[in-house]
C-alpha atoms as a PDB file:
ATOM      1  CA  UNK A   1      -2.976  40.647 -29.421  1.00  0.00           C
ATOM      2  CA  UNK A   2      -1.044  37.684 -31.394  1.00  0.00           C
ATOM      3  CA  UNK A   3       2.206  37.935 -33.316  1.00  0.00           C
ATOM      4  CA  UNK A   4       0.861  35.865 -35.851  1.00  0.00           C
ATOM      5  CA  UNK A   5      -2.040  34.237 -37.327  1.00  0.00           C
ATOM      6  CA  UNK A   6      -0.696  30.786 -36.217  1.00  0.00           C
ATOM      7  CA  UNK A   7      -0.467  32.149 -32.674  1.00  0.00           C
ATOM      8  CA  UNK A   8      -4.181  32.853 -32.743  1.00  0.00           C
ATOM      9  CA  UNK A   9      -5.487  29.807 -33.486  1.00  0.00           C
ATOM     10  CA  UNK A  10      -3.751  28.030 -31.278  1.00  0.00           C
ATOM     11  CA  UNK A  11      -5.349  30.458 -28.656  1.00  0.00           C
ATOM     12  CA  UNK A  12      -8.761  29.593 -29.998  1.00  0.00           C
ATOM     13  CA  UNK A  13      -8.152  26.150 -30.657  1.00  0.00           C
ATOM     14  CA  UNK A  14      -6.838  26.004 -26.625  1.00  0.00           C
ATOM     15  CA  UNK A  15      -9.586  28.087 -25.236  1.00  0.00           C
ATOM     16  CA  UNK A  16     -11.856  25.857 -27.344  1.00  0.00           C
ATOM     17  CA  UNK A  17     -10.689  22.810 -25.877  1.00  0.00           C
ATOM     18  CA  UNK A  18     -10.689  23.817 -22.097  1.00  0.00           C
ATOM     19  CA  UNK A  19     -15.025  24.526 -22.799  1.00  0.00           C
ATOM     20  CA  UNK A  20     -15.502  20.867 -24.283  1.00  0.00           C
ATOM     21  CA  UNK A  21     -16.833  23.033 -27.352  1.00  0.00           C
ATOM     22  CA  UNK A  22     -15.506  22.705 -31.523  1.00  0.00           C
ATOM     23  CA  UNK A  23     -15.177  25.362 -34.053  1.00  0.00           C
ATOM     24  CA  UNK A  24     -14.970  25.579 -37.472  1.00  0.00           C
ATOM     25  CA  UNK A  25     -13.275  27.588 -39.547  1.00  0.00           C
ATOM     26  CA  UNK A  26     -15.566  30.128 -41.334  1.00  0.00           C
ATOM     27  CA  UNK A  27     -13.348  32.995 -42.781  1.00  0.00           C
ATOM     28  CA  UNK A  28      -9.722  32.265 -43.196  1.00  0.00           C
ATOM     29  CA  UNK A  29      -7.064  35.153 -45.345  1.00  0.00           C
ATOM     30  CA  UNK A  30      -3.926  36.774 -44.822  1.00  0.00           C
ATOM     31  CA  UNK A  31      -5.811  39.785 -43.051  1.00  0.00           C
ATOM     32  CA  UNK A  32      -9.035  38.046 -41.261  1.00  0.00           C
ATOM     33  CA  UNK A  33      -9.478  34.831 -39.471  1.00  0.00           C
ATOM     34  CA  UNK A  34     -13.639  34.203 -37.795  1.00  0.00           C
ATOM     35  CA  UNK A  35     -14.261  31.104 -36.415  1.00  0.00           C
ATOM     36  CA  UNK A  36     -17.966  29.693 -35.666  1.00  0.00           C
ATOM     37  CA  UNK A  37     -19.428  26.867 -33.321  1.00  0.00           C
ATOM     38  CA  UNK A  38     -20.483  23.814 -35.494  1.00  0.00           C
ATOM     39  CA  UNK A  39     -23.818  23.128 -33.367  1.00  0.00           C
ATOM     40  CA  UNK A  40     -26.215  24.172 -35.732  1.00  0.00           C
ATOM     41  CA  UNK A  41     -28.547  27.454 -34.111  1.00  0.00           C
ATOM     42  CA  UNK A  42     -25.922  28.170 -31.775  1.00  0.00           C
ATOM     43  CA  UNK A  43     -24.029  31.914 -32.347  1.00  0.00           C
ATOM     44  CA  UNK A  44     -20.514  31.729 -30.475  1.00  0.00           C
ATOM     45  CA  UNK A  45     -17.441  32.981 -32.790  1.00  0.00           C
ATOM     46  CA  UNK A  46     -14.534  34.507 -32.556  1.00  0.00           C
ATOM     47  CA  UNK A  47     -13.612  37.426 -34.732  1.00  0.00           C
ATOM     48  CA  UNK A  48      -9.532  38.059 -35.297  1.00  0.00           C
ATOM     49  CA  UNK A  49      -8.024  40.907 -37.744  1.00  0.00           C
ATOM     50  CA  UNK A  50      -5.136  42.674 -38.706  1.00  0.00           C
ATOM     51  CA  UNK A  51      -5.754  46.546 -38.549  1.00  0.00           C
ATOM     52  CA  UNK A  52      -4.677  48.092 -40.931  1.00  0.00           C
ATOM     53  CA  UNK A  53      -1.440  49.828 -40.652  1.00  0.00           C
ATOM     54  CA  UNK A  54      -0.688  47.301 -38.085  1.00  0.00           C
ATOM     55  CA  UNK A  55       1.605  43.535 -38.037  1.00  0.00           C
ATOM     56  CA  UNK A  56      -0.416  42.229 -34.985  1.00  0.00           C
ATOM     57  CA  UNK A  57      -3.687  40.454 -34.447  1.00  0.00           C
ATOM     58  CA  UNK A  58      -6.336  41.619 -32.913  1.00  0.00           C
ATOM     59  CA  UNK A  59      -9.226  39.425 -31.379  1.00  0.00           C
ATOM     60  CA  UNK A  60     -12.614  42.194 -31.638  1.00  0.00           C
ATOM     61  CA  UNK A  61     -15.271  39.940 -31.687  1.00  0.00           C
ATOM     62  CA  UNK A  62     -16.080  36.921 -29.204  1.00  0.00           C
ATOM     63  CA  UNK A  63     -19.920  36.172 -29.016  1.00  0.00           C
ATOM     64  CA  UNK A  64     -20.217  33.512 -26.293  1.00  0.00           C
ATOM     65  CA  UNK A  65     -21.311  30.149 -26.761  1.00  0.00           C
ATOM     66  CA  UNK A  66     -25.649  29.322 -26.031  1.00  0.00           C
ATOM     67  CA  UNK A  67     -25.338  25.583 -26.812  1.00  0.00           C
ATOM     68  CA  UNK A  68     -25.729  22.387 -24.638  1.00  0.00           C
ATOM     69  CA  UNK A  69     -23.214  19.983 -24.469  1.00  0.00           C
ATOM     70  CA  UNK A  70     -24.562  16.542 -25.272  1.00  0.00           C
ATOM     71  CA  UNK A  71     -21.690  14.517 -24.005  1.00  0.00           C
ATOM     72  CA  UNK A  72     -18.055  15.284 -22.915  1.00  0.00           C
ATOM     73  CA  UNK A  73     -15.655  14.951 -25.652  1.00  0.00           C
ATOM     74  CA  UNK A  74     -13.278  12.229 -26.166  1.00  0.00           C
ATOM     75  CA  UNK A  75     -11.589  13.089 -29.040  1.00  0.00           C
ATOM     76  CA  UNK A  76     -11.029  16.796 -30.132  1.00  0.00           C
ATOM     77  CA  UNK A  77     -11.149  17.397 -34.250  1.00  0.00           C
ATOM     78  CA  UNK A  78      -9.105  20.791 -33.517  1.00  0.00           C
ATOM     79  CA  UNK A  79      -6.573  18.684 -31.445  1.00  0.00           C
ATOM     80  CA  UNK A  80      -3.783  18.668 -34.304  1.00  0.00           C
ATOM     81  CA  UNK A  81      -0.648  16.876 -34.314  1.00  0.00           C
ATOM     82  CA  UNK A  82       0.837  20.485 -34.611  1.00  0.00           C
ATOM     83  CA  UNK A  83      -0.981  22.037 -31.873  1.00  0.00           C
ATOM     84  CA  UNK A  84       0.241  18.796 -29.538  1.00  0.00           C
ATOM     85  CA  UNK A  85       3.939  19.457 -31.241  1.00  0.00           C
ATOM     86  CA  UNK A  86       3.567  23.229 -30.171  1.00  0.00           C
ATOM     87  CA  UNK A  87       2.288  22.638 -26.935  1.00  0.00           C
ATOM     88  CA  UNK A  88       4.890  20.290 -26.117  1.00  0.00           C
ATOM     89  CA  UNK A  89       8.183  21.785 -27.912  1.00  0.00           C
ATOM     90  CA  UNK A  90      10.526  22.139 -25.074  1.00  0.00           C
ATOM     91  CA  UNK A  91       9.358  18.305 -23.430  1.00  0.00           C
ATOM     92  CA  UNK A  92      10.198  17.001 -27.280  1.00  0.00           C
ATOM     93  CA  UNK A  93      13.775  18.755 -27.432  1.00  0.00           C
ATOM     94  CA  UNK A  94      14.455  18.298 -24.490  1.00  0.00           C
ATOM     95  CA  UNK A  95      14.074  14.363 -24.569  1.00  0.00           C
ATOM     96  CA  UNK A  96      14.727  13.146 -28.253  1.00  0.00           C
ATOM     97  CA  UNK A  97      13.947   9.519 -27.910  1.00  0.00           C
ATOM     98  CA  UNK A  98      10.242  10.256 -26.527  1.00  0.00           C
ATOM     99  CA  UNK A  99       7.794   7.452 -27.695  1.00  0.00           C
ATOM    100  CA  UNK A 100       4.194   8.402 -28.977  1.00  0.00           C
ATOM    101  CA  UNK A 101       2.841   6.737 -26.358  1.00  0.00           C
ATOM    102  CA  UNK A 102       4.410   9.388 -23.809  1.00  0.00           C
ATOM    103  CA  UNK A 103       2.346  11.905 -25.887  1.00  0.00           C
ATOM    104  CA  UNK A 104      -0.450   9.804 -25.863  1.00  0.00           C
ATOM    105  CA  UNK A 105      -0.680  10.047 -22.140  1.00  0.00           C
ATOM    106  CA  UNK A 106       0.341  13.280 -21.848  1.00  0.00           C
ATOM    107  CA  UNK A 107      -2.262  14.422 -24.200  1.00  0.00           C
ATOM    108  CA  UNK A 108      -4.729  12.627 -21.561  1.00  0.00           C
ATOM    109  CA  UNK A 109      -3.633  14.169 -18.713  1.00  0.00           C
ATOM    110  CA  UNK A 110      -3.115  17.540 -19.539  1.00  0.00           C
ATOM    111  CA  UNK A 111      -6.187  17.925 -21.939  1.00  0.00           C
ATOM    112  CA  UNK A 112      -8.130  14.938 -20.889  1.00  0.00           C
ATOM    113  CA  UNK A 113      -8.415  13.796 -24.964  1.00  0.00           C
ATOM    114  CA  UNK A 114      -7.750  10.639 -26.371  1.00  0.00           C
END
């Protein structure tokens, strides 16, 4: 369960990046949020919702990636500057004058992207 839709794509997007994989977004509204694999034949999604009657989100579907990885990933498209900013809150607050080269390298190795 997820406070908030925001909350649940960062949990995607994370999960996501730890399997070397990328989704897309297929279905995104104030109620529903699906997410699909972009390697064409392959079926892994995930499936959040609110219920109704409910403020939280639910995850009820997660069909599992059956695609090959070509090559490890260097760069990650779902990698956001906001996910990074999220992801790293306290570090930024915590030391205001931090150059983008910090991140940079911190990026690398936590996540191992460029």
């Amino acid at each position: 369960m997820f406070d908030t839709k925001k909350k649940l794509k960062y949990a995607v997007i994370k999960w996501d990046m730890s399997t070397q994989r990328v989704f897309r977004t297929h279905i995104s509204s104030p109620t529903n949020y699906t997410v699909k694999c972009v390697e064409t034949g392959c079926p892994a999604k995930v499936h959040g919702h609110v219920p109704k009657y409910d403020i939280h989100w639910v995850v009820t579907i997660v069909v599992p990636h059956n695609c090959v990885r070509k090559n490890l990933l260097v760069k990650h498209p779902n990698l956001t500057s906001s996910l990074i900013a999220q992801l790293m809150c306290t570090e930024i607050v915590e030391k205001k004058d931090m150059e983008a080269k910090h991140i940079q390298t911190v990026v690398k190795v936590r996540w191992n992207y460029v």
